[in-house]
Protein backbone atom coordinates (compact mmCIF):
# COMPACT_ATOMS: atom_id res chain seq x y z
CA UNK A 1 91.83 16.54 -41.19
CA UNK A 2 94.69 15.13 -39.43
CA UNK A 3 95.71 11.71 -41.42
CA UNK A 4 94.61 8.63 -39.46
CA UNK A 5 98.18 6.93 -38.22
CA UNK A 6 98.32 3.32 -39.18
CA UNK A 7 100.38 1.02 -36.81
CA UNK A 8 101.10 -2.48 -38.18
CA UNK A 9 101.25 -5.16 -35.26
CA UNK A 10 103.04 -8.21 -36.93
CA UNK A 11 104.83 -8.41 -40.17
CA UNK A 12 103.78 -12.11 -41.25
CA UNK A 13 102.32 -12.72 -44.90
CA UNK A 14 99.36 -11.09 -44.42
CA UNK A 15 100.85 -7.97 -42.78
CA UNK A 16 102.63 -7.71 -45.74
CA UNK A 17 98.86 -8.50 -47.85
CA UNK A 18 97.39 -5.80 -45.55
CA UNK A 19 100.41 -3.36 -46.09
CA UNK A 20 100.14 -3.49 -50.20
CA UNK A 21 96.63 -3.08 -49.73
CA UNK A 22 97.36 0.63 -47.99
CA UNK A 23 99.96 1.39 -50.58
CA UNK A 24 97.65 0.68 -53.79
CA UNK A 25 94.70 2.34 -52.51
CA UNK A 26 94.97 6.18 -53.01
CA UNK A 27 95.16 5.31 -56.47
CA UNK A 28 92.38 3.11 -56.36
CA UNK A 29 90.34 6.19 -54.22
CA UNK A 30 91.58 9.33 -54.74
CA UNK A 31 89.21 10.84 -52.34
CA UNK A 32 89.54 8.26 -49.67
CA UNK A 33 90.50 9.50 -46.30
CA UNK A 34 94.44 10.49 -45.46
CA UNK A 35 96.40 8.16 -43.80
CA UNK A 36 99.95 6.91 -43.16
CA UNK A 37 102.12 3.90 -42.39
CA UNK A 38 103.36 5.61 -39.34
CA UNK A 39 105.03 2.26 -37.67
CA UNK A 40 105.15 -1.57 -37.73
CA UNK A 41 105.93 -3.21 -34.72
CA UNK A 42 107.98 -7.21 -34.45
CA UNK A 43 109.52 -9.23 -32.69
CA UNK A 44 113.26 -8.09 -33.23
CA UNK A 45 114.96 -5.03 -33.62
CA UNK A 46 116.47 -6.57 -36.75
CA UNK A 47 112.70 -7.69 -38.29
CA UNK A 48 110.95 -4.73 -37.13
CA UNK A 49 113.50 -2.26 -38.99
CA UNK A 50 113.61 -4.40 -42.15
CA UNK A 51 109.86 -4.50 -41.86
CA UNK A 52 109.38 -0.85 -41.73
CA UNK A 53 111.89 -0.44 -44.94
CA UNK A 54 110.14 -2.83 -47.14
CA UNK A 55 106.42 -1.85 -46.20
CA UNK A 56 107.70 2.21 -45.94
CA UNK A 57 106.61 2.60 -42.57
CA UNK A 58 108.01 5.95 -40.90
CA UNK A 59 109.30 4.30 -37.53
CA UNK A 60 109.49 0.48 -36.29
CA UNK A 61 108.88 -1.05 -32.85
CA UNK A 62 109.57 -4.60 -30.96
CA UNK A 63 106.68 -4.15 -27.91
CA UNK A 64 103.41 -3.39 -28.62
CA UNK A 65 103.13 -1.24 -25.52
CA UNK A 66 105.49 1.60 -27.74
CA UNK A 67 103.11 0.93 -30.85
CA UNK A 68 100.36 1.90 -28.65
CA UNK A 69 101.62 4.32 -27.04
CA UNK A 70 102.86 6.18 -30.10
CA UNK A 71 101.05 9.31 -30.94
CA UNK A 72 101.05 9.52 -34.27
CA UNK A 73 98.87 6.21 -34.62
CA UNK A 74 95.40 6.24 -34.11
CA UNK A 75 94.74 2.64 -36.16
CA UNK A 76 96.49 -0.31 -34.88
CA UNK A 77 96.11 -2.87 -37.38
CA UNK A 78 96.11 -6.22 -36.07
CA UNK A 79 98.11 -9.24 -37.61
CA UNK A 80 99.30 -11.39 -34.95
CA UNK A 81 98.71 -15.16 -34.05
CA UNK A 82 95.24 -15.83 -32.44
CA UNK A 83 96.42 -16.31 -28.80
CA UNK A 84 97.89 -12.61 -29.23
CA UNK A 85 95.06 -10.92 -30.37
CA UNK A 86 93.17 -10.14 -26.63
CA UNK A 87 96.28 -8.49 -25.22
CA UNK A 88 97.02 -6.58 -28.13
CA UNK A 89 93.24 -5.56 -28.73
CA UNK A 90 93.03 -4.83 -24.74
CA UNK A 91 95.93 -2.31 -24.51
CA UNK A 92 94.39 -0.68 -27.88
CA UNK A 93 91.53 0.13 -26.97
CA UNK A 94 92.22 1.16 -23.83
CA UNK A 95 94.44 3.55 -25.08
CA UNK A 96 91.59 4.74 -27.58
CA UNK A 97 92.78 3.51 -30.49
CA UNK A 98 90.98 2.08 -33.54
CA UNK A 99 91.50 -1.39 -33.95
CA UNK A 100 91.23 -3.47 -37.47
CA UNK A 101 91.82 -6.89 -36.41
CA UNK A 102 92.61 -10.17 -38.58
CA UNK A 103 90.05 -13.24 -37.79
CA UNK A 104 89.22 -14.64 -35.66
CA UNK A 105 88.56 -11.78 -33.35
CA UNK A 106 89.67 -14.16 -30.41
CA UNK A 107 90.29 -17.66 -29.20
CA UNK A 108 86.34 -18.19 -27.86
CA UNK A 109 83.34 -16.40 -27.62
CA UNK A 110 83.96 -15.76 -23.73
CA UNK A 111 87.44 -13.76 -25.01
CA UNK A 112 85.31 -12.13 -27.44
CA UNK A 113 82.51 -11.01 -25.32
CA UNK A 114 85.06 -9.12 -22.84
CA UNK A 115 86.37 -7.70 -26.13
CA UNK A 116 83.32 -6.55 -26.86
CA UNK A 117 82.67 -4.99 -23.67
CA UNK A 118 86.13 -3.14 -23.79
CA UNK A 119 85.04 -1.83 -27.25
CA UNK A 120 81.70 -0.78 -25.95
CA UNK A 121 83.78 1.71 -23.21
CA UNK A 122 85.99 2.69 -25.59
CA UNK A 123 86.76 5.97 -27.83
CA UNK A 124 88.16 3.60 -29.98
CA UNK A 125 86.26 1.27 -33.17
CA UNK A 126 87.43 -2.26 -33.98
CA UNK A 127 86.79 -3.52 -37.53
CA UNK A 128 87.23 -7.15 -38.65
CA UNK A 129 88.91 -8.75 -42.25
CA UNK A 130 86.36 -10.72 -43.43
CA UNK A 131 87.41 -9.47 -46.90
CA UNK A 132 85.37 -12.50 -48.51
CA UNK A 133 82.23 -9.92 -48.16
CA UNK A 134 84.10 -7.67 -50.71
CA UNK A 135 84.59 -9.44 -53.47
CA UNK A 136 81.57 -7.85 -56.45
CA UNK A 137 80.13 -11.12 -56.58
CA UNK A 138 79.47 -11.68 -52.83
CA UNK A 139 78.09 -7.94 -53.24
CA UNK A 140 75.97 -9.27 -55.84
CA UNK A 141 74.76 -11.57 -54.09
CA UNK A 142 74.03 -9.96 -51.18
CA UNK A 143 71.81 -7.35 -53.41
CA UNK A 144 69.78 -10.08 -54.77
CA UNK A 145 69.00 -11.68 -51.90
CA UNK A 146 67.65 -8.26 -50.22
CA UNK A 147 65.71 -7.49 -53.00
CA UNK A 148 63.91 -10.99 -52.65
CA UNK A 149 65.31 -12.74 -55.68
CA UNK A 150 65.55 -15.53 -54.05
CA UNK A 151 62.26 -15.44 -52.41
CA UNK A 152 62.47 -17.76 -49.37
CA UNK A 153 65.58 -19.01 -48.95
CA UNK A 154 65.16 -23.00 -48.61
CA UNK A 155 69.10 -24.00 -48.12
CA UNK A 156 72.72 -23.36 -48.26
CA UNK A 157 76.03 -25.14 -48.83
CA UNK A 158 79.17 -23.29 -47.95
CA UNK A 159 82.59 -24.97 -48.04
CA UNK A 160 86.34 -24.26 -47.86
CA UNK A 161 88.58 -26.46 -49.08
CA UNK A 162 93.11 -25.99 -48.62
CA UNK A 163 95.47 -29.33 -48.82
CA UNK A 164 99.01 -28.93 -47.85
CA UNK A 165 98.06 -30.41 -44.21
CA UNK A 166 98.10 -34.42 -45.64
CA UNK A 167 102.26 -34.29 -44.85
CA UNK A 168 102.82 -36.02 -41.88
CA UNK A 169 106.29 -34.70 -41.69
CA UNK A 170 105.03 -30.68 -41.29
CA UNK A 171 106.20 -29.48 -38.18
CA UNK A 172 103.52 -28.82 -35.28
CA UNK A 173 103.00 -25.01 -35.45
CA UNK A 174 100.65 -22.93 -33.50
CA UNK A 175 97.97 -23.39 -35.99
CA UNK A 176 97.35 -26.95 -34.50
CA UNK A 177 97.51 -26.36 -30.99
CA UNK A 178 93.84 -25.88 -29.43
CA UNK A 179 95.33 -23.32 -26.86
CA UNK A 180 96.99 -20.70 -29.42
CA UNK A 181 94.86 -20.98 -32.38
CA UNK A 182 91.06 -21.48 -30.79
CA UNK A 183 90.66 -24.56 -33.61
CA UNK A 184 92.16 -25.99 -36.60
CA UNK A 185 90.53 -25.59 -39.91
CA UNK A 186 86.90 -24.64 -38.79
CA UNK A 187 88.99 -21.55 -37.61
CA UNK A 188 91.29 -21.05 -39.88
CA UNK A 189 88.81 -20.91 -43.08
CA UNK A 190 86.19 -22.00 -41.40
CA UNK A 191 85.65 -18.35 -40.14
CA UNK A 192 85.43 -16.82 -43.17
CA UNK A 193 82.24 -19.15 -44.62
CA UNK A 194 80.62 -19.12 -41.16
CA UNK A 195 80.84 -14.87 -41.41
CA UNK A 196 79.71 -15.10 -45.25
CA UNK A 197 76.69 -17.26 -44.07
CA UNK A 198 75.60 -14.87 -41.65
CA UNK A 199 76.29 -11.96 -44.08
CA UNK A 200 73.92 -13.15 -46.47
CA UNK A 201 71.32 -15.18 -45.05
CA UNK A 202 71.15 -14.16 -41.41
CA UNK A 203 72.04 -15.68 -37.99
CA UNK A 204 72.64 -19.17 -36.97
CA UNK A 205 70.20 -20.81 -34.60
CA UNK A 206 71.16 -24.24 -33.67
CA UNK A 207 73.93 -26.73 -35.14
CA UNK A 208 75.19 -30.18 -34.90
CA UNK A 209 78.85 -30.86 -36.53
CA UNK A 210 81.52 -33.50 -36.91
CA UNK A 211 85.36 -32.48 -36.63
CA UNK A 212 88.04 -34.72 -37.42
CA UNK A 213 91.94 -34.94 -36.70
CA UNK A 214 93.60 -37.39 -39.49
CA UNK A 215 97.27 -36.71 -37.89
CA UNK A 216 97.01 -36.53 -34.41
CA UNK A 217 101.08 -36.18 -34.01
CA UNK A 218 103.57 -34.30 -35.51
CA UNK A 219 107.00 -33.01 -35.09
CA UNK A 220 108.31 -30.76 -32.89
CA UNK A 221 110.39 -29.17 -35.58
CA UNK A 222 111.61 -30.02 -39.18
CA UNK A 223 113.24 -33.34 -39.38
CA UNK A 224 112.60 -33.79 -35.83
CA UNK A 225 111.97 -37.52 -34.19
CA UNK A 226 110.39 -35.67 -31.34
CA UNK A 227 106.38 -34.89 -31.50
CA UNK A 228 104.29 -33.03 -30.40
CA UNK A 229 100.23 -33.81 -29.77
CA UNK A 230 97.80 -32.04 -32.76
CA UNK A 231 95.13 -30.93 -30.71
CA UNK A 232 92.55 -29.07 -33.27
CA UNK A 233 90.67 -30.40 -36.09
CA UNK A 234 91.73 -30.95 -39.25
CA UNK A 235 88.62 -31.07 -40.80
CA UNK A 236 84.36 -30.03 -39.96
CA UNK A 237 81.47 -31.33 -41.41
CA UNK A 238 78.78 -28.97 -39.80
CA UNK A 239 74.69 -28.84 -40.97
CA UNK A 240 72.82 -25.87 -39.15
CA UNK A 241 69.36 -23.84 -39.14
CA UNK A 242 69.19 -20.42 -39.39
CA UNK A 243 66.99 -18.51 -37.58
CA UNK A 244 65.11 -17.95 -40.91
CA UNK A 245 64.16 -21.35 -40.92
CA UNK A 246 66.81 -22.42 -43.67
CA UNK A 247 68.87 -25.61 -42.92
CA UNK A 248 71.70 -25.85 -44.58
CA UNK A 249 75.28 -27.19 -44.34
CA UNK A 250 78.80 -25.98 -43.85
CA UNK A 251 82.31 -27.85 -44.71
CA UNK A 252 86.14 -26.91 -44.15
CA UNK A 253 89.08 -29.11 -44.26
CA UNK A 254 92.91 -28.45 -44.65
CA UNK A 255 93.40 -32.18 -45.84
CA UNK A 256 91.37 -31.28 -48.97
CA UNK A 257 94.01 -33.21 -51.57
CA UNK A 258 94.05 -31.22 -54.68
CA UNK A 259 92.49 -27.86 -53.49
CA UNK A 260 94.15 -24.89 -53.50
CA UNK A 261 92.06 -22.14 -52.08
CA UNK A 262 88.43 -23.40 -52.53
CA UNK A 263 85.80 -21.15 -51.08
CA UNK A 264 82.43 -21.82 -52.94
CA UNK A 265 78.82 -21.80 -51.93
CA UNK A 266 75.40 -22.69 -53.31
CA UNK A 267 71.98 -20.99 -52.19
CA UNK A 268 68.44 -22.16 -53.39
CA UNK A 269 65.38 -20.36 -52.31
CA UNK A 270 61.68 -20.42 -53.49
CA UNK A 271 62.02 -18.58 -56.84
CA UNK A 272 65.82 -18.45 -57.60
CA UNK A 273 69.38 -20.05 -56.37
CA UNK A 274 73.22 -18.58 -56.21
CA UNK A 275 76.57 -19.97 -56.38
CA UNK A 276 80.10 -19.01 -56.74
CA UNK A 277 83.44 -20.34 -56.90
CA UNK A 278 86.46 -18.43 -55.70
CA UNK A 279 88.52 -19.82 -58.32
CA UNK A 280 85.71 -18.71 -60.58
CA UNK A 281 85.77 -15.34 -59.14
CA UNK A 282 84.31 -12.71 -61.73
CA UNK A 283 81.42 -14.55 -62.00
CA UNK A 284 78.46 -14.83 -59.67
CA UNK A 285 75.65 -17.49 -61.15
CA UNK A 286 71.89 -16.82 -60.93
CA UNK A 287 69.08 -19.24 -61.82
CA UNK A 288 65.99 -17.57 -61.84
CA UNK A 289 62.78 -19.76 -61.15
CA UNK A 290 60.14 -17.56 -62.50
CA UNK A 291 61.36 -17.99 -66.01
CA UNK A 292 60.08 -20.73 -67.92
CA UNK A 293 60.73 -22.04 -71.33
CA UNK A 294 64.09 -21.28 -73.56
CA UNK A 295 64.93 -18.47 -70.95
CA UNK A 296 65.10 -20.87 -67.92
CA UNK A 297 69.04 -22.08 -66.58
CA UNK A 298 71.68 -20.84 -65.05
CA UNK A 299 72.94 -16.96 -65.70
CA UNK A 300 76.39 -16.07 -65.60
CA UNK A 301 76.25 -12.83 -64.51
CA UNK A 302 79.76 -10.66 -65.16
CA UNK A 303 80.65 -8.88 -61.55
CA UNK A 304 84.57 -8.79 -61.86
CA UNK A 305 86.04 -5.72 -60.90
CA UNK A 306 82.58 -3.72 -60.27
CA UNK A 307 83.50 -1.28 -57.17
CA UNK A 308 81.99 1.77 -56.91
CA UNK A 309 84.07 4.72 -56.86
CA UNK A 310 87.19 2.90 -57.55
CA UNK A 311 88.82 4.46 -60.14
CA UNK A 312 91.52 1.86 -60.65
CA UNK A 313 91.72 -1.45 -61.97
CA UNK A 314 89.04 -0.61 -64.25
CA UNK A 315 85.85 -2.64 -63.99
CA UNK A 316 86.54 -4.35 -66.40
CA UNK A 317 89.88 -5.94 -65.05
CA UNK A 318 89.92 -9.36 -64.01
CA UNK A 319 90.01 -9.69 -60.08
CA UNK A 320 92.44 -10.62 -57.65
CA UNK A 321 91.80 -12.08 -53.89
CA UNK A 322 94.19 -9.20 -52.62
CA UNK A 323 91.82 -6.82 -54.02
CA UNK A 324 89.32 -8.05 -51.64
CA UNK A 325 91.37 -7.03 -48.72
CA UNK A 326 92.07 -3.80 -50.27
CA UNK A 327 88.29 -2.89 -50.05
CA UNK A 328 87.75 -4.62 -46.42
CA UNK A 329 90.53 -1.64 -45.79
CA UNK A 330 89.16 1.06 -47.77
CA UNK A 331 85.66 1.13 -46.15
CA UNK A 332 86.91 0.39 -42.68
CA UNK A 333 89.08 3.54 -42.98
CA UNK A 334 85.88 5.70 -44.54
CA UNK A 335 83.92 4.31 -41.12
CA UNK A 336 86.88 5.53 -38.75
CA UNK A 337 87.22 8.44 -40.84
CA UNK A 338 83.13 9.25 -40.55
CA UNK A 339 82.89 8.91 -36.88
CA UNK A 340 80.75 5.43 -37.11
CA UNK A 341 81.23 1.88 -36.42
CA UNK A 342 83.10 -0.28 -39.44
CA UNK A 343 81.28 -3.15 -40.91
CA UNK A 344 82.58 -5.89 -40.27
CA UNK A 345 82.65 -5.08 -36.93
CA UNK A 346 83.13 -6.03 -33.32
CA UNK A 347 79.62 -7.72 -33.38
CA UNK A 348 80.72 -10.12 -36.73
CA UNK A 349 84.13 -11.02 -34.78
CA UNK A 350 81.97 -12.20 -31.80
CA UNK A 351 79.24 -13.88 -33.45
CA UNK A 352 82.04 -15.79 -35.60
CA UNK A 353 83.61 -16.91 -32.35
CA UNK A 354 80.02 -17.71 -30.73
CA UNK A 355 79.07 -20.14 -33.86
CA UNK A 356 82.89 -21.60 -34.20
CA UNK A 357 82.60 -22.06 -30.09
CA UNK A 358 79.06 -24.22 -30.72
CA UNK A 359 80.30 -26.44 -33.76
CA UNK A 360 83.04 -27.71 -31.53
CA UNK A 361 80.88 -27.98 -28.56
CA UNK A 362 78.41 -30.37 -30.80
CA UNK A 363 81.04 -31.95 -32.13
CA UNK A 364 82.33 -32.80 -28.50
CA UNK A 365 78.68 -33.55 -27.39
CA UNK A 366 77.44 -35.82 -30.87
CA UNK A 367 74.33 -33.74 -30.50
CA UNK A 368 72.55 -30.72 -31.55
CA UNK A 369 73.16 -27.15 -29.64
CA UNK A 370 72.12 -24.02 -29.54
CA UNK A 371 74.22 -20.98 -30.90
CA UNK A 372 74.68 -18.56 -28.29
CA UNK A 373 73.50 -14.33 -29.89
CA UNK A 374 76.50 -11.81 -29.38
């Protein structure tokens, strides 16, 4: 088979997360499909070039009208800032090319939907990173919750927790303009725990939430006297029902003093409960209801480096978060490769912008709302 053509769109941290990903994993799959890093595309002549040297890309570009158009690349992998992703996406898949596209998949669930519809008349397949779903202990989870062990579920608490926004004196970036990023921190993380709720325990039926913006100013630049107006929120308080019947609550904040990257959730059902820790990562706990006696409490059960098929780090390794996006990659590229639709796919993008879209609707509102189906 001809190797699938990767194009990188944006060279930002995470391109460069995404791009070590590629590197590392024919050694972690030997049989995985072929590929190559057949361009990168930035801003600048000068970027793009030193991009493609220190990812090993064959080619660079600075418009993403030559990426697309290039015909060695049949994946354009997207990395840009929010308010970039519909034009990019657009001239994609109209050009029949595979998308894989950093959250969110747009800047509301109206972008989304005519995303959506572009995919649906496309030759071309758009996957989502929600690389959260591919760490051993989410898979775990997910397992025992399909095979019932937690019986009905009763309730949920997700949460993501990142300081680093309590500085009045950082700069106003995109990130906290309303217009460019879609939302502040219920974005930002928020996306991922709203997709890992829905991954495990189903869709979301109605919501009501409570945002808050502590710094509602900032400046322009750094050291500047001039500012500009902080127009997303800076933290969410959210408590929802599921269309299982389970209420539950979810919370994000950017102001949370002392976290570092603190994604965690709890589950508790009729005969069992979950939780896990990303900073407690190889571990996914199970209590088990039905036991009784010396047996009953909390099991730590060992998940660290369990992928199937993998043949490196052995399972036994201790994990890392970039391994997560490693996998998100690997299967996306088996889906393309296979002729089907990835998972996480179009639909998770879109019903990720549909629930975000509702939180700050009740939020605006002070009341309960429905949460529109993609």
């Amino acid at each position: 088979m001809t190797p699938i053509g990767i194009g990188m769109l944006g060279f930002g941290s995470i391109g460069k997360i995404h791009t070590l990903a590629y590197r590392a994993l024919p050694s972690m799959y030997p049989l995985m499909p072929a590929f190559t890093l057949a361009a990168v595309c930035t801003r600048s002549t000068a970027s793009a070039e030193a991009a493609a040297r220190e990812g090993g890309f064959a080619r660079s570009y600075t418009s993403i009208e030559e990426l697309v158009a290039d015909p060695a690349i049949s994946v354009i992998d997207c990395v840009l800032p929010n308010d970039a992703h519909k034009e990019a996406i657009t001239l994609a898949l109209a050009a029949g090319k595979h998308v894989y596209c950093e959250k969110p998949l747009a800047l509301s669930g109206t972008e989304g939907r005519e995303l959506a519809a572009l995919a649906a008349a496309s030759k071309g397949r758009l996957g989502m990173t929600f690389n959260y779903r591919f760490f051993p202990a989410i898979m775990r989870a997910k397992k025992l919750i399909a095979q019932g062990a937690l019986g009905e579920i009763y309730s949920f608490h997700f949460e993501y927790f990142h300081s680093g926004y309590q500085d009045a004196s950082r700069p106003l970036s995109w990130r906290m303009r309303k217009e460019s990023s879609g939302g502040g921190a219920i974005v930002d993380m928020g996306a991922h725990i709203i997709d890992l709720a829905r991954h495990l325990l189903g869709e979301f039926s109605e919501l009501s939430a409570v945002t808050k913006t502590w710094i509602p100013e900032r400046p322009l630049s750094k050291g500047s006297v001039e500012k500009g107006a902080v127009t997303v929120d800076d933290a969410a308080w959210v408590t929802a029902r599921l269309a299982s019947g389970a209420l539950g609550t979810l919370v994000t904040s950017r102001f949370a003093t002392g976290a570092a990257d603190d994604l965690g959730f709890r589950i508790e059902g009729s005969m069992g409960a979950l939780r896990f820790d990303l900073m407690d990562a190889n571990w996914l706990y199970h209590y088990d209801a039905r036991r009784s006696g010396p047996e009953l409490g909390w099991t730590r059960l060992e998940t660290i480096q369990n992928y199937p098929g993998a043949s490196v780090p052995p399972a036994r390794a201790i994990l890392g978060w970039e391994r997560s996006h490693a996998e998100n990659q690997y299967q996306f590229l088996r889906a393309i490769a296979e002729g089907r639709e990835p998972s996480p796919g179009i639909a998770d993008g879109l019903a990720a912008n549909l629930v975000t879209d509702a939180i700050l609707d009740a939020a605006g509102q002070g009341t309960w709302v429905r949460v529109p189906q993609a």
